[in-house]
Protein backbone atom coordinates (compact mmCIF):
# COMPACT_ATOMS: atom_id res chain seq x y z
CA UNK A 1 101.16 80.56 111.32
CA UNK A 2 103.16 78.07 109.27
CA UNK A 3 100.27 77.89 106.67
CA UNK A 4 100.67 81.36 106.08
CA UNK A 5 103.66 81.41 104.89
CA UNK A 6 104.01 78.53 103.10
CA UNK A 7 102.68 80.36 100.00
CA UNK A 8 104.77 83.68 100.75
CA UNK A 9 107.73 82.58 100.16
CA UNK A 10 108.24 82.87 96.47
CA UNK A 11 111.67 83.86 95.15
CA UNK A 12 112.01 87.84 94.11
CA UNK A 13 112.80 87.18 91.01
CA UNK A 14 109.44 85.48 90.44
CA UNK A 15 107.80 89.06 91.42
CA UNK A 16 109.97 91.17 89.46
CA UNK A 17 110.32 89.42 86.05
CA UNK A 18 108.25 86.48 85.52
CA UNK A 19 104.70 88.91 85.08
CA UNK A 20 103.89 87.26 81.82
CA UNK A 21 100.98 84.99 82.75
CA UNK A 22 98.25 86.75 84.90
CA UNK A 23 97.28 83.70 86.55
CA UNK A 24 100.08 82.14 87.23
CA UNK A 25 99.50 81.29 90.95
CA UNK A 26 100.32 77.66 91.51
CA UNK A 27 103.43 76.91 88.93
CA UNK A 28 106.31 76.42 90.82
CA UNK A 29 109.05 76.73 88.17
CA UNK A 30 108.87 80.09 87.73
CA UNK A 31 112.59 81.50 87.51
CA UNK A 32 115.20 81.71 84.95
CA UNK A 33 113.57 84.89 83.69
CA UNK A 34 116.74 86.68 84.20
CA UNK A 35 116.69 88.24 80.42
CA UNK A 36 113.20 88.49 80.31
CA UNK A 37 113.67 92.40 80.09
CA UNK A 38 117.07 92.63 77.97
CA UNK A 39 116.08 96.74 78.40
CA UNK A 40 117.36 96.19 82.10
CA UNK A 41 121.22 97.77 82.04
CA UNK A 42 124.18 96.04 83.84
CA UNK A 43 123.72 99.23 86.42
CA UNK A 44 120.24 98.12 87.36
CA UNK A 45 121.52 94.32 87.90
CA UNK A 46 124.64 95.15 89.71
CA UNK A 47 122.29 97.92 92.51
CA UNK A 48 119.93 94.74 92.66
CA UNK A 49 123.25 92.47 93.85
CA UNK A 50 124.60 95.21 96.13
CA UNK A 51 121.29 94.68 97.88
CA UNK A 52 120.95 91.32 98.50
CA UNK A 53 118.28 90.39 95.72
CA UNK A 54 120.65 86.89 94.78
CA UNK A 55 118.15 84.05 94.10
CA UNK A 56 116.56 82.62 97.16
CA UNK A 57 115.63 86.09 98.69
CA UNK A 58 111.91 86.41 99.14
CA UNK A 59 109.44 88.89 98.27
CA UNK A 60 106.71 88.64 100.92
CA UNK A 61 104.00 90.76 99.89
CA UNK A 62 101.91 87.91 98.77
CA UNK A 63 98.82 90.05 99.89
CA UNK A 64 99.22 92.81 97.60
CA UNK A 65 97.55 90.19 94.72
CA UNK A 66 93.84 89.58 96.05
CA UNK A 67 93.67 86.02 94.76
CA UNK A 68 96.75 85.03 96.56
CA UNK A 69 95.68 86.43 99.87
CA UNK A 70 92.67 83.88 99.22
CA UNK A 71 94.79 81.23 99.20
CA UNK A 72 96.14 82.16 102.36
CA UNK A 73 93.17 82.90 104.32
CA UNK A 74 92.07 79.43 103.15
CA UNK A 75 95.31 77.68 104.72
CA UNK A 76 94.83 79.86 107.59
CA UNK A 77 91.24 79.05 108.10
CA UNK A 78 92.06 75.41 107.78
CA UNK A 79 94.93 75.67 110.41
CA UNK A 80 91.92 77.65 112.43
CA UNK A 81 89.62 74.75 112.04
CA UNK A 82 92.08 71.94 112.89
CA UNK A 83 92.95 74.05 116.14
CA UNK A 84 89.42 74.52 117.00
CA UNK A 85 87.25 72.18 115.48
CA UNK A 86 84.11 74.08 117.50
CA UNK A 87 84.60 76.88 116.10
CA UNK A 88 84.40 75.48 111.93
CA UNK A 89 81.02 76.82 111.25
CA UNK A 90 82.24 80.49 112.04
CA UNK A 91 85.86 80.27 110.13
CA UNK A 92 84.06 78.82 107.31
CA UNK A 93 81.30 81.57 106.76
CA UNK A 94 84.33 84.53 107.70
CA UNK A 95 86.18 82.13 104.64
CA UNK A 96 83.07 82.81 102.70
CA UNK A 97 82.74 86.32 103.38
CA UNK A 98 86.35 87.46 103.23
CA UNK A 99 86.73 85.28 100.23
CA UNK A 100 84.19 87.31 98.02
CA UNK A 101 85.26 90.71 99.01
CA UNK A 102 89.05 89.74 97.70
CA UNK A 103 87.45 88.40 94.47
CA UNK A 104 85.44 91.69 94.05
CA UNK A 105 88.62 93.44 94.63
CA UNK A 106 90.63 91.40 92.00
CA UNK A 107 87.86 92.53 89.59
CA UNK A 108 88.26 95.77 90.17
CA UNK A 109 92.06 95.61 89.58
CA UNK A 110 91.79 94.03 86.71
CA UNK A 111 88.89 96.15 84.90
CA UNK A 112 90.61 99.36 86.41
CA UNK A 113 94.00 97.86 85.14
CA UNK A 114 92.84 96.58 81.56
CA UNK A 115 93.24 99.52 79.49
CA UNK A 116 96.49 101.32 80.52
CA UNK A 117 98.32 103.99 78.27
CA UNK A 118 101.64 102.14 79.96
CA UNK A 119 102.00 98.93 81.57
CA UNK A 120 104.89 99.88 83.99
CA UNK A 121 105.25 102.13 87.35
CA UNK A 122 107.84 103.76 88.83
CA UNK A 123 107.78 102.72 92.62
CA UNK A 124 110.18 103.39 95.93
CA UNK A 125 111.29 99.87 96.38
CA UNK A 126 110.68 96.45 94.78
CA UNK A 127 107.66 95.36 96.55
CA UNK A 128 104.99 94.62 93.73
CA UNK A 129 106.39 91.59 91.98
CA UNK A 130 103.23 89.77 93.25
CA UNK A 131 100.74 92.67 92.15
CA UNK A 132 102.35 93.09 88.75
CA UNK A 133 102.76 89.28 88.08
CA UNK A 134 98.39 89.23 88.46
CA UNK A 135 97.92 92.52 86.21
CA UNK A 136 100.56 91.97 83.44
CA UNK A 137 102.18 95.08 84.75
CA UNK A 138 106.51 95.44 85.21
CA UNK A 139 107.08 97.66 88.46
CA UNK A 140 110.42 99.76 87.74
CA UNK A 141 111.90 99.84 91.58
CA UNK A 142 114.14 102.69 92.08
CA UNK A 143 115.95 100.81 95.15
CA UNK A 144 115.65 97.12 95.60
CA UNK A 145 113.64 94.89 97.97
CA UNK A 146 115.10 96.38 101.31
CA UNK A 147 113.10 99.10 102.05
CA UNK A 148 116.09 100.80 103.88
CA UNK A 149 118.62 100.72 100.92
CA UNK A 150 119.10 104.03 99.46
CA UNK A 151 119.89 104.30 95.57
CA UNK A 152 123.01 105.05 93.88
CA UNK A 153 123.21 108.23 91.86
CA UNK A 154 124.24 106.02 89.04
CA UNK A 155 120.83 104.03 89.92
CA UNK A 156 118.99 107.33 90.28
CA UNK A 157 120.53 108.15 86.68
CA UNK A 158 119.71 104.65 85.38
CA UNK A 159 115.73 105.19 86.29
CA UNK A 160 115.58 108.60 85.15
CA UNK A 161 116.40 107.37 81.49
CA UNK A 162 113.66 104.91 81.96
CA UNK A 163 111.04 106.92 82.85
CA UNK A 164 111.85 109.88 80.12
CA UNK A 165 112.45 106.46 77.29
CA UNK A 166 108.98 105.06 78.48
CA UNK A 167 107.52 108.21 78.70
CA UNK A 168 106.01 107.64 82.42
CA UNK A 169 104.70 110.09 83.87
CA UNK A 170 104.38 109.83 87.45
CA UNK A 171 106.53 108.35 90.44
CA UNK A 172 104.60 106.12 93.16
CA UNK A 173 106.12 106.36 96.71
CA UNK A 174 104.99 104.95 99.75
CA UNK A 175 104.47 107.44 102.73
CA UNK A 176 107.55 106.00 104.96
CA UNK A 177 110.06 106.12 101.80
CA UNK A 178 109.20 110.05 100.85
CA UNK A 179 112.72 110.54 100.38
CA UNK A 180 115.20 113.76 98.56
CA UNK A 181 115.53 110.89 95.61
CA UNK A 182 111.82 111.00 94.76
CA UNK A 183 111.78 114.65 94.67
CA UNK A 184 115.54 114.70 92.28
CA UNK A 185 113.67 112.13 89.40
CA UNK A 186 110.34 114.08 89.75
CA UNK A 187 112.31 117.38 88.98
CA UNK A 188 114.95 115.69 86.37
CA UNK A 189 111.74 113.87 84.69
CA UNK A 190 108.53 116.21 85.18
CA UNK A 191 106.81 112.96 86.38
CA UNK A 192 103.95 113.66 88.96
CA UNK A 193 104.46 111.84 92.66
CA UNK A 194 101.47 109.81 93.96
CA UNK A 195 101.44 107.33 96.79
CA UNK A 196 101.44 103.72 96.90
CA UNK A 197 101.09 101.62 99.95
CA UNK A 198 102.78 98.22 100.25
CA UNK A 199 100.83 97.41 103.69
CA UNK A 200 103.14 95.89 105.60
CA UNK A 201 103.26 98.28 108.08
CA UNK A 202 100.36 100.11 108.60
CA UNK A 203 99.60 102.98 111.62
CA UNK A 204 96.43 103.73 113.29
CA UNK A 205 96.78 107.00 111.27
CA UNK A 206 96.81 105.53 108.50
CA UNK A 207 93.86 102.80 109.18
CA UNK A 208 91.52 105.98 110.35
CA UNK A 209 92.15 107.52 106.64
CA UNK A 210 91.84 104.36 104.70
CA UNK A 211 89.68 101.94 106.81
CA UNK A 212 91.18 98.73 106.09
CA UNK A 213 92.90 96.67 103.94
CA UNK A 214 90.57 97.55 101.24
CA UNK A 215 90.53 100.96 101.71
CA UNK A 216 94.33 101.09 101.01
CA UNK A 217 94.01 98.54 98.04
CA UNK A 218 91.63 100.95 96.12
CA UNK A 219 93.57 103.88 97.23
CA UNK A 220 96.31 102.02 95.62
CA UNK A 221 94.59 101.38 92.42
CA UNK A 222 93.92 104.81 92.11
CA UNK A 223 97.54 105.54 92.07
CA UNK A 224 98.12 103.21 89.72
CA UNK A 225 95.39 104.00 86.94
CA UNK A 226 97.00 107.56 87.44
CA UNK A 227 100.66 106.55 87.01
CA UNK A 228 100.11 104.51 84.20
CA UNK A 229 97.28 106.95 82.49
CA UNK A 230 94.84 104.32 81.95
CA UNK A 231 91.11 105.10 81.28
């Protein structure tokens, strides 16, 4: 659906570095946050250009911010509506209903986010701009947005500093990324490993553990309030 993605396609960059303002939803001048985090090295910049994360690449996991996904099951309800004009009355009350379960959820996120003894994670791959952009948090992506890229040593090096200077304690990894790398930074660092699920794949396994979207978005915020030690 065209309306769906209209609001996905936010630059990277946007995800990664421009976290300062929690509700920062409908700018659209976002970038030019480049040395936003000076503590970034040159390593970390050049693995992010060996991977294809130049401006205009897109980070797509829009849903992984609950307020966001509102926005898009509004446009898609609207596209819904315009398709089926019959069928308004039901759309509207699903909007309704769907609507308040994602603000719930955003409420929970941020209560269970507000009081954090760090306000960065460690994760597999760079796909939480969008979730640390609504919680003030930084993610600290061992590989880049391309789930499939494997890090450097000198990357793998790079992080490893970060997580001892930061004093972080844990590592989140999703559950099709468990790699040998997790396992080499957990043992350099003494950091814990907990999962963290990005959603955009998700198996029938994985739906009869967790239930539904959010199942897996509280199982994620558990991971998180454990990673980053917050009370």
């Amino acid at each position: 659906v065209e309306a769906a993605n209209a609001e996905a396609a936010v630059p990277f960059e946007e995800g990664e570095d421009a976290h300062e303002d929690e509700h920062a939803h409908e700018d659209e001048d976002e970038h030019g946050h480049e040395d936003e985090h000076a503590h970034e090295d040159e390593d970390e910049h050049a693995h992010e250009d060996e991977h294809g994360h130049a401006h205009g690449e897109f980070d797509p996991h829009f849903w992984l911010d609950p307020l966001r996904a509102i926005t898009q099951a509004e446009r898609i309800a609207g596209t819904l509506i315009e398709a089926d004009p019959e069928g308004a009355d039901v759309y509207r009350a699903n909007l309704a209903t769907l609507s308040s379960e994602l603000r719930a959820l955003h409420a929970e996120f941020e209560a269970g986010l507000s009081s954090c003894v760090h306000r960065e994670f460690v994760t597999s791959h760079a796909a939480y701009g969008y979730l640390a952009l609504a919680y003030d948090l930084e993610q600290v992506p061992v590989a880049g947005l391309s789930p499939d890229a494997e890090p450097s040593p000198q990357r793998l090096a790079s992080i490893a500093d970060r997580i001892n200077d930061l004093g972080l304690g844990a590592i989140l990894v999703e559950p099709v990324l468990s790699g040998s790398y997790e396992q080499v930074l957990a043992a350099e660092t003494g950091a814990s490993i907990y999962t963290i699920h990005p959603m955009d794949g998700i198996t029938q396994a994985e739906l009869d553990e967790h239930g539904d979207y959010f199942g897996l978005m509280r199982d994620n915020l558990k991971s998180l309030r454990a990673a980053m030690e917050c009370s």
